[in-house]
N, C-alpha and C. Protein backbone atom coordinates (compact mmCIF):
# COMPACT_ATOMS: atom_id res chain seq x y z
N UNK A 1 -40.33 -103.71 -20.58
CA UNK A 1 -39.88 -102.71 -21.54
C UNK A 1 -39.87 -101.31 -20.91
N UNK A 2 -40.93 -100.98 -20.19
CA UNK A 2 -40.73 -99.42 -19.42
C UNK A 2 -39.74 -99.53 -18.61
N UNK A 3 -39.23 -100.41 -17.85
CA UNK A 3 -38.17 -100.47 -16.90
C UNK A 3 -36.80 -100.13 -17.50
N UNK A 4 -36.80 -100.41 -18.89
CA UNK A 4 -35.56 -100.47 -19.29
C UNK A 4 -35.43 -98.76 -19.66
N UNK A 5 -36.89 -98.30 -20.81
CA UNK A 5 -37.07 -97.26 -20.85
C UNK A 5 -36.50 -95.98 -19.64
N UNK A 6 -37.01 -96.42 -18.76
CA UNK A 6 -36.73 -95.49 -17.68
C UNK A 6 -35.29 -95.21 -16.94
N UNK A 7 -34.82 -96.88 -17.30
CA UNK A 7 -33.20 -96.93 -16.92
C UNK A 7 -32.57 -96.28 -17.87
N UNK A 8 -32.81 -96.51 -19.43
CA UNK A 8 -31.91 -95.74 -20.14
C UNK A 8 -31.71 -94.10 -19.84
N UNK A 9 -33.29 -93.59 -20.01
CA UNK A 9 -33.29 -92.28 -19.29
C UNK A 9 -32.91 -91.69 -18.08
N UNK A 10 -32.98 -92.37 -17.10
CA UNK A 10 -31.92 -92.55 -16.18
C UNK A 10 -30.49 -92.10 -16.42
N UNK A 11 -29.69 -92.80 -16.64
CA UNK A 11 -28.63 -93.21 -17.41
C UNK A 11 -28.25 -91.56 -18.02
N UNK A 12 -29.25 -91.33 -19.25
CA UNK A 12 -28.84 -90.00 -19.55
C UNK A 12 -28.80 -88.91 -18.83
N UNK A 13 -29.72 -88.95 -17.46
CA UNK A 13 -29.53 -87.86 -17.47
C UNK A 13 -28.34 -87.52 -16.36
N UNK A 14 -28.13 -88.70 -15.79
CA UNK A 14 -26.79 -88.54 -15.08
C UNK A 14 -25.79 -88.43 -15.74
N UNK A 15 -25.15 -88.76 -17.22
CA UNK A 15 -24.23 -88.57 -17.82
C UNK A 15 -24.11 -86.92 -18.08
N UNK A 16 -25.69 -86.62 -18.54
CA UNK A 16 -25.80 -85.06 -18.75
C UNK A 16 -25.18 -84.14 -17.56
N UNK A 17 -25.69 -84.90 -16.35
CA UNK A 17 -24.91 -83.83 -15.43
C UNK A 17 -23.89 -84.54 -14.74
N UNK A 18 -22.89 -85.14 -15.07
CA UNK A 18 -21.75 -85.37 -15.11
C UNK A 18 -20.91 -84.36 -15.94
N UNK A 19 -21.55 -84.48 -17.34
CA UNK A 19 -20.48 -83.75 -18.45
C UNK A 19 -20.69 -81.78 -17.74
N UNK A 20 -22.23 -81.94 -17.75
CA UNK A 20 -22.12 -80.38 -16.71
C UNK A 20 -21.12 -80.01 -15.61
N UNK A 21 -20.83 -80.79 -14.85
CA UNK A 21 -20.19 -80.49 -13.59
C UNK A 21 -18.93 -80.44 -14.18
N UNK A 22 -18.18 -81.47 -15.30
CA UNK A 22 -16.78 -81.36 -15.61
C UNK A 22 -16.65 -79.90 -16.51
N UNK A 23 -17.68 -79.56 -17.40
CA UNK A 23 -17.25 -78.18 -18.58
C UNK A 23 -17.61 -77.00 -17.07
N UNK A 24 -18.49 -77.36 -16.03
CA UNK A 24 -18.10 -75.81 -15.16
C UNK A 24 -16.69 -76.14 -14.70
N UNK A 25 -16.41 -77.19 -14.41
CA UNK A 25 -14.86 -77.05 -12.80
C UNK A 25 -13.84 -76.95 -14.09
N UNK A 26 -14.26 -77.32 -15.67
CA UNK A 26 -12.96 -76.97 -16.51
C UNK A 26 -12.79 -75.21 -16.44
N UNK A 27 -14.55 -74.86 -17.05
CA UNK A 27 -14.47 -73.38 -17.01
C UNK A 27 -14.10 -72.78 -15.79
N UNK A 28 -13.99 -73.07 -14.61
CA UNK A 28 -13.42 -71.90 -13.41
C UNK A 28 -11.68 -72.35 -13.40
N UNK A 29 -11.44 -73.81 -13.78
CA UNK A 29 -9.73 -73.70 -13.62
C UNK A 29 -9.34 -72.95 -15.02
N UNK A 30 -9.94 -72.57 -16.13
CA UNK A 30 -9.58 -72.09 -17.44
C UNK A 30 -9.42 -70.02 -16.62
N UNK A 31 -10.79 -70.06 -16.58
CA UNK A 31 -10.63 -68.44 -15.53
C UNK A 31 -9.67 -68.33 -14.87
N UNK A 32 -9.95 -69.18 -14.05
CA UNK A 32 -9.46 -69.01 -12.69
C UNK A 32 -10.72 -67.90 -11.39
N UNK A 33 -11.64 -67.81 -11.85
CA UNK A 33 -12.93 -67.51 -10.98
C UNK A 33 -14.05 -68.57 -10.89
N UNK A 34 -14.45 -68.36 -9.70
CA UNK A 34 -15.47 -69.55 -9.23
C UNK A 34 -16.42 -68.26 -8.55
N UNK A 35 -17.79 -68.03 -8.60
CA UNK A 35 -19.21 -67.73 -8.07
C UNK A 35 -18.89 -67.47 -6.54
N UNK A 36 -18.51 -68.91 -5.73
CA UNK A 36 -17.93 -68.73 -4.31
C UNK A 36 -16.66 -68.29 -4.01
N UNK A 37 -15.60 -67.90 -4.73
CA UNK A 37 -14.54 -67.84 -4.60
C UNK A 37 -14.40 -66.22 -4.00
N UNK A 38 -13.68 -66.16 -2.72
CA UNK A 38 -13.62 -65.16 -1.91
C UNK A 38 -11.99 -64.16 -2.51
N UNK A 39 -11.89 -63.28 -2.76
CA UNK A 39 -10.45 -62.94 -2.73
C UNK A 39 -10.85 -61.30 -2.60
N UNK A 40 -9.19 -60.90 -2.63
CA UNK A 40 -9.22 -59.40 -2.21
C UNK A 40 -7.62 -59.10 -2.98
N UNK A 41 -7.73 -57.51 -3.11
CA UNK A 41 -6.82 -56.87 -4.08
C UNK A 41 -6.96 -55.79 -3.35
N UNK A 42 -5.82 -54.48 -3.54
CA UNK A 42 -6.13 -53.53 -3.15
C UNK A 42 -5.57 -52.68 -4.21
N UNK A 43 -6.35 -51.22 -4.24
CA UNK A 43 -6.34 -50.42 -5.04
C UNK A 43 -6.65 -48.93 -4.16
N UNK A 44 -5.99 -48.14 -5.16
CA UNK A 44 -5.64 -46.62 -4.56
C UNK A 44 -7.00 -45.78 -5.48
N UNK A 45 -7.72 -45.40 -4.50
CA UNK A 45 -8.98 -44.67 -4.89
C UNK A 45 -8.65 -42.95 -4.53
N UNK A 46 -8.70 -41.94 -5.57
CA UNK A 46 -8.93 -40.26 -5.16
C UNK A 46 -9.45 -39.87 -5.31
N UNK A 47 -9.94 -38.77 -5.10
CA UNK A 47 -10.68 -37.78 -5.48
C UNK A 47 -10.50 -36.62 -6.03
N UNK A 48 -11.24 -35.71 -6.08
CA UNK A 48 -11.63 -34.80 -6.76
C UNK A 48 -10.31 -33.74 -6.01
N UNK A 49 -9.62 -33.89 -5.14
CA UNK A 49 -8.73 -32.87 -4.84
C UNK A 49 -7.36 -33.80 -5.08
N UNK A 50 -6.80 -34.31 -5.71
CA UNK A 50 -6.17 -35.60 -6.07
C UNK A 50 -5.25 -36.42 -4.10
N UNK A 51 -6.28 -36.47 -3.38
CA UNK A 51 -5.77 -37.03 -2.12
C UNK A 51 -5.98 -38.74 -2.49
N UNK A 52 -5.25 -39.56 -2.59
CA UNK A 52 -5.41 -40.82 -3.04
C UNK A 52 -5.37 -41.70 -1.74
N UNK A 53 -6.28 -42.46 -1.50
CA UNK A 53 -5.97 -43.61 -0.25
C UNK A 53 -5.97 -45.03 -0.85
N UNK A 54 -5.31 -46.02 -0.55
CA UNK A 54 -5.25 -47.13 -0.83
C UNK A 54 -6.01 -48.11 0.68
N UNK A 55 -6.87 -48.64 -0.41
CA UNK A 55 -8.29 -49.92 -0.04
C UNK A 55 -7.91 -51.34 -0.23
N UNK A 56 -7.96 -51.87 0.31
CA UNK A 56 -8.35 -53.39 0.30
C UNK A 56 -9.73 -53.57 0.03
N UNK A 57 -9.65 -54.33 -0.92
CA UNK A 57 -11.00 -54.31 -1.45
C UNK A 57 -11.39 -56.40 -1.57
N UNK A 58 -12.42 -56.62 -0.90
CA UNK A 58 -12.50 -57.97 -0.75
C UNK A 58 -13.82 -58.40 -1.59
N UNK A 59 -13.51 -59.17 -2.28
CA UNK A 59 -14.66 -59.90 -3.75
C UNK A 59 -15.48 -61.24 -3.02
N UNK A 60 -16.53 -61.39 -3.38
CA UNK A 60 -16.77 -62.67 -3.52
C UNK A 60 -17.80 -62.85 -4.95
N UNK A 61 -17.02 -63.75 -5.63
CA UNK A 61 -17.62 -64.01 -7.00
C UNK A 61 -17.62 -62.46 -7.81
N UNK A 62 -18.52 -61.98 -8.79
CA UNK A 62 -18.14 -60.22 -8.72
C UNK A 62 -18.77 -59.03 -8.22
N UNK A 63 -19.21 -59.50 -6.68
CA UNK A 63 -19.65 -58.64 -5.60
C UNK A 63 -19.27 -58.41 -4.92
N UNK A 64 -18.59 -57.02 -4.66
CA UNK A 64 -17.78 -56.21 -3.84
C UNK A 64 -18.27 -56.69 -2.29
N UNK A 65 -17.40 -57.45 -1.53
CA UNK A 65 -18.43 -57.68 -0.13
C UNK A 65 -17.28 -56.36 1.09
N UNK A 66 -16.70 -56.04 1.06
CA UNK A 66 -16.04 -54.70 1.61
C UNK A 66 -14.95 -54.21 1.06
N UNK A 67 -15.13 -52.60 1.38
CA UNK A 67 -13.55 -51.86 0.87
C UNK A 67 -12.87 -51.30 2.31
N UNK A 68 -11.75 -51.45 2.51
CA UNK A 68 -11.28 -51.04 4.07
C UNK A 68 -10.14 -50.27 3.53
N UNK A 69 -9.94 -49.29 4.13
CA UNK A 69 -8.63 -48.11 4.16
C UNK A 69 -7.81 -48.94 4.90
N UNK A 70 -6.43 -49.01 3.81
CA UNK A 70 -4.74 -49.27 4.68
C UNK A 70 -4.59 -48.10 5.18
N UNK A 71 -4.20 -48.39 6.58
CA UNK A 71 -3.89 -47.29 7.28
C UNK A 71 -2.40 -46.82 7.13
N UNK A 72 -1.93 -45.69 6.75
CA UNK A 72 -0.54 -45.26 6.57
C UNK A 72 -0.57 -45.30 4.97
N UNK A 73 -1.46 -45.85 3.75
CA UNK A 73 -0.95 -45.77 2.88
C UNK A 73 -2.09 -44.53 2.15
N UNK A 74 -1.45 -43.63 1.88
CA UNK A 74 -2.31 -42.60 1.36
C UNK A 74 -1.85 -41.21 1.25
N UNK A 75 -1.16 -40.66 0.27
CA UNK A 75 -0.61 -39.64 -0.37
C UNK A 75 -1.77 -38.69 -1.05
N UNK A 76 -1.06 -37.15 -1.17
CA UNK A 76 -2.17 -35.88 -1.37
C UNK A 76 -1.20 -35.22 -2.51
N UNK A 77 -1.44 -35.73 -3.54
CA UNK A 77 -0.72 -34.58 -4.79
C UNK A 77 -1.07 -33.44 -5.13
N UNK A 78 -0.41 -32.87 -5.69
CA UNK A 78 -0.38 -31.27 -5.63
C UNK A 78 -1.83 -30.91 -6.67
N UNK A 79 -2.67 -30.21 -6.96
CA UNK A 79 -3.13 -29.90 -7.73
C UNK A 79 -3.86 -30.51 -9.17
N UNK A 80 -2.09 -30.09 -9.69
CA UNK A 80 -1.71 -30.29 -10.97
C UNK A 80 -1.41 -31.79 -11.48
N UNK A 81 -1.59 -32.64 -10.71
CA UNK A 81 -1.06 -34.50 -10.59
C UNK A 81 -2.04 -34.65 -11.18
N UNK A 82 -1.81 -35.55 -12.51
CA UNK A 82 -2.82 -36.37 -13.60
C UNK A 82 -2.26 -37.83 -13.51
N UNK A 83 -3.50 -38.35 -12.96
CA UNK A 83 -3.33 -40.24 -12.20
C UNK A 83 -2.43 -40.44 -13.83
N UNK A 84 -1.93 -41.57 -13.64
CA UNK A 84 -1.11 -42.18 -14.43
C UNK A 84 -1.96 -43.09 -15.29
N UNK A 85 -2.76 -44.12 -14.35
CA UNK A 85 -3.74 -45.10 -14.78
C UNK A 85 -4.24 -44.86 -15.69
N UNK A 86 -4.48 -45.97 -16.47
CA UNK A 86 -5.29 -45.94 -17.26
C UNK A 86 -6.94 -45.92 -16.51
N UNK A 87 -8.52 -45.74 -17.41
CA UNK A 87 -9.53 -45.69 -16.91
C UNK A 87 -9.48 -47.00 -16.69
N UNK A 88 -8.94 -48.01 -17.35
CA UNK A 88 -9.71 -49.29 -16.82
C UNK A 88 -8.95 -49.95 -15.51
N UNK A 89 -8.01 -49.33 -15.43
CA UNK A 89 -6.90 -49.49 -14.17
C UNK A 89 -7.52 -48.82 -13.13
N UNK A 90 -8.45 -47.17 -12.99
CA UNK A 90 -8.73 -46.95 -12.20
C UNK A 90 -10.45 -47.57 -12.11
N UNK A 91 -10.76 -48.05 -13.01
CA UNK A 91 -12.26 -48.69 -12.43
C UNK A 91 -12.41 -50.07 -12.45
N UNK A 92 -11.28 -50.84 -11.67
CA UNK A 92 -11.41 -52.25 -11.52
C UNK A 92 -12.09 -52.57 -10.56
N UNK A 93 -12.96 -53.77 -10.96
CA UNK A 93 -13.51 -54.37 -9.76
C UNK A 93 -13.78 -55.66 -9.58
N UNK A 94 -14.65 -56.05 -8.86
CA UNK A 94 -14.71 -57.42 -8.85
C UNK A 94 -14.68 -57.83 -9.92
């Protein structure tokens, strides 16, 4: 009788992490983000004198792992230039 006991429990708890492993790999193809998943975007960062440089910015999971300057891409507006972006356009990140 314990043998069986122990098989049934058994039994559950591999089903339990079966159904775990299928609702995460559903939830990252539903996202489309995975924890390990490496990618990169680039975005135009300025400052305070509106000189804007555009970054490559490389993610893994949502931790910034580097930002690198495109070289050649980076414009200096006059003054008076109010970014277009929206705030959540200019504070994207991982």
């Amino acid at each position: 009788m314990d043998k069986k006991i122990l098989l049934i429990i058994a039994l559950i708890l591999i089903a339990g992490a079966i159904i775990f492993f299928i609702f995460t790999l559903a939830q990252q193809r539903l996202t489309g983000a995975s924890i390990t998943e490496k990618y990169s975007f680039t975005k135009a960062i300025c400052d305070e004198s509106n000189y804007c440089q555009d970054y490559e910015i490389v993610c893994q999971g949502d931790q910034v792992v580097s930002t690198n300057p495109i070289t050649g891409a980076a414009v200096d507006y006059p003054d008076d230039w109010e970014d277009p972006r929206t705030q959540d356009q200019i504070q994207k990140s991982c």
